[in-house]
PDB file of N, CA and C in Angstrom:
ATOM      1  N   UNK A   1     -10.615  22.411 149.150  1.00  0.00           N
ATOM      2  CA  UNK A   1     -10.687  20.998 149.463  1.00  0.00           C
ATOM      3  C   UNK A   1     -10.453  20.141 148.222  1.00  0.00           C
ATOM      4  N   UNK A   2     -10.990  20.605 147.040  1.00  0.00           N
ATOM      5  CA  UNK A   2     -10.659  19.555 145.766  1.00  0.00           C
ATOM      6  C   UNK A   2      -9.946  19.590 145.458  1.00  0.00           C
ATOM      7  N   UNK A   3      -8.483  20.390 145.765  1.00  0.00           N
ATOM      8  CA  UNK A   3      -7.067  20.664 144.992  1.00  0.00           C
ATOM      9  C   UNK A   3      -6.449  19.700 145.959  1.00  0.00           C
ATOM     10  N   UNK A   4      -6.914  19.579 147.678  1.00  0.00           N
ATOM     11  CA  UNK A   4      -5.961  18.831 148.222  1.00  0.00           C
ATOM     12  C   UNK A   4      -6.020  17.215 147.512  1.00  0.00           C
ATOM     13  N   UNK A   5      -7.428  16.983 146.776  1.00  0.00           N
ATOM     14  CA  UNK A   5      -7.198  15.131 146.240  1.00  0.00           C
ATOM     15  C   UNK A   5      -7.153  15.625 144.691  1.00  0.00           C
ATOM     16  N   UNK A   6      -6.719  16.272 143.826  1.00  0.00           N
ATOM     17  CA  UNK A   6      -6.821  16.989 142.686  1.00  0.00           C
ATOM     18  C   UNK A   6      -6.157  15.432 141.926  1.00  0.00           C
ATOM     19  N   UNK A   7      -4.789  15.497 142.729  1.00  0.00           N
ATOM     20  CA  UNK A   7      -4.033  14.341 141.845  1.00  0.00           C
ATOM     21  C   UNK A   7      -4.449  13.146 142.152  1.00  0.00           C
ATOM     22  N   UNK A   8      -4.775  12.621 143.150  1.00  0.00           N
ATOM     23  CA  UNK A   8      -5.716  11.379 143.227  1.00  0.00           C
ATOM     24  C   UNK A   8      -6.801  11.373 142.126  1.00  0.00           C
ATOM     25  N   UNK A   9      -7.511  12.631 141.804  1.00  0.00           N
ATOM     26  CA  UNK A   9      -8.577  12.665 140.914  1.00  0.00           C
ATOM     27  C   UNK A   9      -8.055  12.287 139.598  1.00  0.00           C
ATOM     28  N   UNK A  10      -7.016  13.173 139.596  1.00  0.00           N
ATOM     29  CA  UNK A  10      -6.499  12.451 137.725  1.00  0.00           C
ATOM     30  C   UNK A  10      -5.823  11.794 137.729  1.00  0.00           C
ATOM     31  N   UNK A  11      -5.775  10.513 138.696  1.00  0.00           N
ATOM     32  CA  UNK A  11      -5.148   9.536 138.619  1.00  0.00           C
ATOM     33  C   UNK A  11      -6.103   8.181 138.458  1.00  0.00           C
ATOM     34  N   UNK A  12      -7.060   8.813 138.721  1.00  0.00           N
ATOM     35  CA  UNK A  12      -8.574   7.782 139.095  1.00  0.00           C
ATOM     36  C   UNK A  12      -8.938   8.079 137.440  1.00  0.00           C
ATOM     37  N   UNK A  13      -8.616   9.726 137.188  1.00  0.00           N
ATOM     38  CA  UNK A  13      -9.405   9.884 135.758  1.00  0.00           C
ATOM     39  C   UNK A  13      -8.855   9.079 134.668  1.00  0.00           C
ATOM     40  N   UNK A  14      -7.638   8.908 134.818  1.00  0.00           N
ATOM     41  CA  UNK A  14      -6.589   8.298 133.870  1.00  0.00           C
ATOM     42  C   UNK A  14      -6.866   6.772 133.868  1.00  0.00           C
ATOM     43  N   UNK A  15      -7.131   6.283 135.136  1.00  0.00           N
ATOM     44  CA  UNK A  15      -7.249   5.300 135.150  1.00  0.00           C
ATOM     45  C   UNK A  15      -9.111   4.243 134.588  1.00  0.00           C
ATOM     46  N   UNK A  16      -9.791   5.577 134.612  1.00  0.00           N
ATOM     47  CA  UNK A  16     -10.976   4.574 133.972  1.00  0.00           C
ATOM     48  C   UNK A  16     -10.580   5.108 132.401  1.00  0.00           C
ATOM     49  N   UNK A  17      -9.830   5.949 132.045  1.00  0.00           N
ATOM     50  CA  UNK A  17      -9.979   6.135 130.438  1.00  0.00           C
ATOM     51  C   UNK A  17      -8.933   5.410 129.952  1.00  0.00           C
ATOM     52  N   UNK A  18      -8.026   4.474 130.661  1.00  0.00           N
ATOM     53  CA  UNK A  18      -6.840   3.785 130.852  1.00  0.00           C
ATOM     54  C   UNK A  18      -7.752   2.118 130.199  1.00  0.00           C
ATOM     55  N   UNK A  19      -8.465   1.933 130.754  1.00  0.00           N
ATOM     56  CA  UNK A  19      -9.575   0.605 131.183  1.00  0.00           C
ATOM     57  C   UNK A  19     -10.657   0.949 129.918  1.00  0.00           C
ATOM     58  N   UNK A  20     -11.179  -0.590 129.334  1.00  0.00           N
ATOM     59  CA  UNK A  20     -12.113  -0.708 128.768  1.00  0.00           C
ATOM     60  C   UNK A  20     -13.450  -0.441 129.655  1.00  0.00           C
ATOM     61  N   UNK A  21     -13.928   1.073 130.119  1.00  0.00           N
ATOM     62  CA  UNK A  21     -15.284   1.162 130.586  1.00  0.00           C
ATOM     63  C   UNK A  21     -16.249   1.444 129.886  1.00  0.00           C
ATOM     64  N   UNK A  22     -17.356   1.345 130.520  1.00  0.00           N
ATOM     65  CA  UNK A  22     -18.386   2.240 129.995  1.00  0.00           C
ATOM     66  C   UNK A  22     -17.932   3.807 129.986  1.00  0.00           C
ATOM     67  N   UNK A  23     -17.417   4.298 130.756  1.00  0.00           N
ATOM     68  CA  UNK A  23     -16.895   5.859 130.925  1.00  0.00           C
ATOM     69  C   UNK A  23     -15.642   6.046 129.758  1.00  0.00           C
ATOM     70  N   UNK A  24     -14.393   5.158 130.008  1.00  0.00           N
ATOM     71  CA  UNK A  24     -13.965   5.340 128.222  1.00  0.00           C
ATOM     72  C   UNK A  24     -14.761   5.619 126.944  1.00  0.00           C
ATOM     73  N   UNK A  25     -15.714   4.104 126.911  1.00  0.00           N
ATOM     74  CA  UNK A  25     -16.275   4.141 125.902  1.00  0.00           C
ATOM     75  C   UNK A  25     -17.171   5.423 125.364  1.00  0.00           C
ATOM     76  N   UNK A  26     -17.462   6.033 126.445  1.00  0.00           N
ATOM     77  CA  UNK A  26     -18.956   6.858 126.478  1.00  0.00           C
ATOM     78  C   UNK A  26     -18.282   7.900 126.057  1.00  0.00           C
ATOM     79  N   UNK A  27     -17.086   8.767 126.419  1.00  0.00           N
ATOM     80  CA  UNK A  27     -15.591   9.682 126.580  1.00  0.00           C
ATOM     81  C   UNK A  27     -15.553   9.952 124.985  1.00  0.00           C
ATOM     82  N   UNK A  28     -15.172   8.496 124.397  1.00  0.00           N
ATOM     83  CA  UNK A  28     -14.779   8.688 123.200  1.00  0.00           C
ATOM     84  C   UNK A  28     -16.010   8.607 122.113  1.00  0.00           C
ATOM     85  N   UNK A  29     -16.759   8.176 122.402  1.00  0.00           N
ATOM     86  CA  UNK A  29     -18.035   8.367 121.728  1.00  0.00           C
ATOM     87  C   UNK A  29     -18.564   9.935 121.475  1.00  0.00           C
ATOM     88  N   UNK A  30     -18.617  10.386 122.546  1.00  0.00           N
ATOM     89  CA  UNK A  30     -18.800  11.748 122.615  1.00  0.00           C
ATOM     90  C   UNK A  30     -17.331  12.965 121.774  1.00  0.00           C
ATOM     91  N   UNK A  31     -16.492  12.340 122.022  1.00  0.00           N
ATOM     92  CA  UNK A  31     -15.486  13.208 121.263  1.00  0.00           C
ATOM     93  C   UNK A  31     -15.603  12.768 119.680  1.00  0.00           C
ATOM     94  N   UNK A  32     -15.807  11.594 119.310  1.00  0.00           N
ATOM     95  CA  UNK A  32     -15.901  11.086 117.859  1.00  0.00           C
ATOM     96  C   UNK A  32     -17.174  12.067 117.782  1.00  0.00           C
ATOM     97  N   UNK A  33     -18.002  12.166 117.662  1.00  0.00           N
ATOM     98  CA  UNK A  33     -19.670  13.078 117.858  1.00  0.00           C
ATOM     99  C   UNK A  33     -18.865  14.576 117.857  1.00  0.00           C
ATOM    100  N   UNK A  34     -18.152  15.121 118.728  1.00  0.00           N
ATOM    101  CA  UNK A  34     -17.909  16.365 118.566  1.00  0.00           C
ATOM    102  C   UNK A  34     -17.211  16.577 117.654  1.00  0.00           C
ATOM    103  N   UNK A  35     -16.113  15.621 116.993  1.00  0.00           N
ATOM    104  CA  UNK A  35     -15.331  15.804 115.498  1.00  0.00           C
ATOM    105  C   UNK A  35     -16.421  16.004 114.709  1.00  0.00           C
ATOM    106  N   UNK A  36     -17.289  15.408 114.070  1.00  0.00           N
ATOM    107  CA  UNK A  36     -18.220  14.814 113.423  1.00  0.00           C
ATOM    108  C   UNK A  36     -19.195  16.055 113.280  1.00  0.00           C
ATOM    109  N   UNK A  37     -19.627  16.425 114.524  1.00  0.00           N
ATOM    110  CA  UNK A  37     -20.302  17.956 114.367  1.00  0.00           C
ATOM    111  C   UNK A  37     -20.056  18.932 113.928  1.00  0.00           C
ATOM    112  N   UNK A  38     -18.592  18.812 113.672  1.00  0.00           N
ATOM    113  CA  UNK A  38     -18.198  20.038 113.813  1.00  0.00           C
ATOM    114  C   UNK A  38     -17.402  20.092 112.457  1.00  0.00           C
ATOM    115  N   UNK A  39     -17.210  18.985 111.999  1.00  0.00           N
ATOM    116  CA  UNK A  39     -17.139  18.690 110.226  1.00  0.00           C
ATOM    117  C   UNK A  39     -15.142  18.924 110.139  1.00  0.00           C
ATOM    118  N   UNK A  40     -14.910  18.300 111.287  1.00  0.00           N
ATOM    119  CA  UNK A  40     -13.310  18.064 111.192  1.00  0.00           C
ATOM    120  C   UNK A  40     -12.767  16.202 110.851  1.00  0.00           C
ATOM    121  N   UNK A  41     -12.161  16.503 109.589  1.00  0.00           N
ATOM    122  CA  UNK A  41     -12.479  14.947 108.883  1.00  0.00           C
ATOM    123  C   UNK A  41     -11.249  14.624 109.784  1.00  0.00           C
ATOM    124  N   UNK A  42     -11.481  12.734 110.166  1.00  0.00           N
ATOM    125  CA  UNK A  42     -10.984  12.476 111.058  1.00  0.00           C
ATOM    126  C   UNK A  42      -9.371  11.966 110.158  1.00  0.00           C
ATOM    127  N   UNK A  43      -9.269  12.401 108.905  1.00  0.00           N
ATOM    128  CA  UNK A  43      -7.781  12.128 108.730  1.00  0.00           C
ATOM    129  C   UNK A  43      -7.070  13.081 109.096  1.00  0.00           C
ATOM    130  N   UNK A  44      -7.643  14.221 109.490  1.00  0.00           N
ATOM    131  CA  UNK A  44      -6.729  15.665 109.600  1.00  0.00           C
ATOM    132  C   UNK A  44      -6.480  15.317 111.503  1.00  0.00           C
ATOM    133  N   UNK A  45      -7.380  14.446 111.738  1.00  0.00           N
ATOM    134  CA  UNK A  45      -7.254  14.067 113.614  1.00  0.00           C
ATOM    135  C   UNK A  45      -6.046  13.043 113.690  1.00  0.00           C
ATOM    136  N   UNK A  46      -5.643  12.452 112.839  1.00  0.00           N
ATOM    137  CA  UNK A  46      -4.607  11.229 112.705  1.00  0.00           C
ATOM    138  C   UNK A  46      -3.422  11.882 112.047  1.00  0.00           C
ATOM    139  N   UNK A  47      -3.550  12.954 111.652  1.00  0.00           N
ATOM    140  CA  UNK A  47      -2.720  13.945 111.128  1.00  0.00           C
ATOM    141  C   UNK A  47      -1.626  14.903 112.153  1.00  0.00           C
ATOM    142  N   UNK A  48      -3.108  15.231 113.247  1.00  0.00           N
ATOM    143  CA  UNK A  48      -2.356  15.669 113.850  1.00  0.00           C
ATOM    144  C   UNK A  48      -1.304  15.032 115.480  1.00  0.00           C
ATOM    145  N   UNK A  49      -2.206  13.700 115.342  1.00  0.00           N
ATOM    146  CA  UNK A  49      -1.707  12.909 116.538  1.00  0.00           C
ATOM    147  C   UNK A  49       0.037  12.580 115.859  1.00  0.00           C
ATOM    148  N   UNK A  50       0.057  12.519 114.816  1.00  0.00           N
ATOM    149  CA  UNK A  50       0.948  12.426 114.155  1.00  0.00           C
ATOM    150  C   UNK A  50       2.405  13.543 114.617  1.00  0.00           C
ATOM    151  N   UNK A  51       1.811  14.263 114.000  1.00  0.00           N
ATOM    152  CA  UNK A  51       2.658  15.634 114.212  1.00  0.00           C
ATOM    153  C   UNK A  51       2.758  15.937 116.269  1.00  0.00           C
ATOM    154  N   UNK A  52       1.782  15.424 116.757  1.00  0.00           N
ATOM    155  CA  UNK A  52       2.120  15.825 118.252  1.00  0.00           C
ATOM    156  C   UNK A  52       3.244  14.833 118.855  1.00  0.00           C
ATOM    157  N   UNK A  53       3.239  13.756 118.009  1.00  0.00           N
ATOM    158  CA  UNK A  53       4.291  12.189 118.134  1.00  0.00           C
ATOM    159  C   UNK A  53       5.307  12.420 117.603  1.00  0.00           C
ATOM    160  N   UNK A  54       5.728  13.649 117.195  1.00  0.00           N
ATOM    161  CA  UNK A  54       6.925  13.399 116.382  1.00  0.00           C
ATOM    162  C   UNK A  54       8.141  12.559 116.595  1.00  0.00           C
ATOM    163  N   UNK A  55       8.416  11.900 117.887  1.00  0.00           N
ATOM    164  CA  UNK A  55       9.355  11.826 118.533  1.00  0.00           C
ATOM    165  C   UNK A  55       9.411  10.193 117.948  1.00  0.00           C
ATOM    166  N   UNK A  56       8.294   9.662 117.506  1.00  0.00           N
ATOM    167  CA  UNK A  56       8.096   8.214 117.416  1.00  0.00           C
ATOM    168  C   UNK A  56       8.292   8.030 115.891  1.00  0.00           C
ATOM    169  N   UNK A  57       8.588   8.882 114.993  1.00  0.00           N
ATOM    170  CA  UNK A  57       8.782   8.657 113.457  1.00  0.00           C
ATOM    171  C   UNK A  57      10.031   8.707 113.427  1.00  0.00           C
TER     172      UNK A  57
END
């Protein structure tokens, strides 16, 4: 049953992390916290958004 609305689901998901929510906000709070724990400095995270963009340099 959850595969038949699967894409409705990540379209809904996309769309509150799309939007200034509380659920964005909370999303990325928690991922900044898991960098942070885990002692991955966030220039090597801008480093690699970098390198996954190549297409835009």
């Amino acid at each position: 049953m959850i595969y038949r609305y699967s894409q409705l689901l990540f379209l809904l998901f996309l769309m509150m992390m799309w939007q200034d929510t509380p659920i964005s906000a909370g999303f990325w709070e928690q991922a900044f916290t898991l960098v942070d724990a885990t002692g991955i400095p966030l220039y090597l995270v801008g480093y690699g958004i970098d390198a996954f963009m190549f297409w835009q340099q």
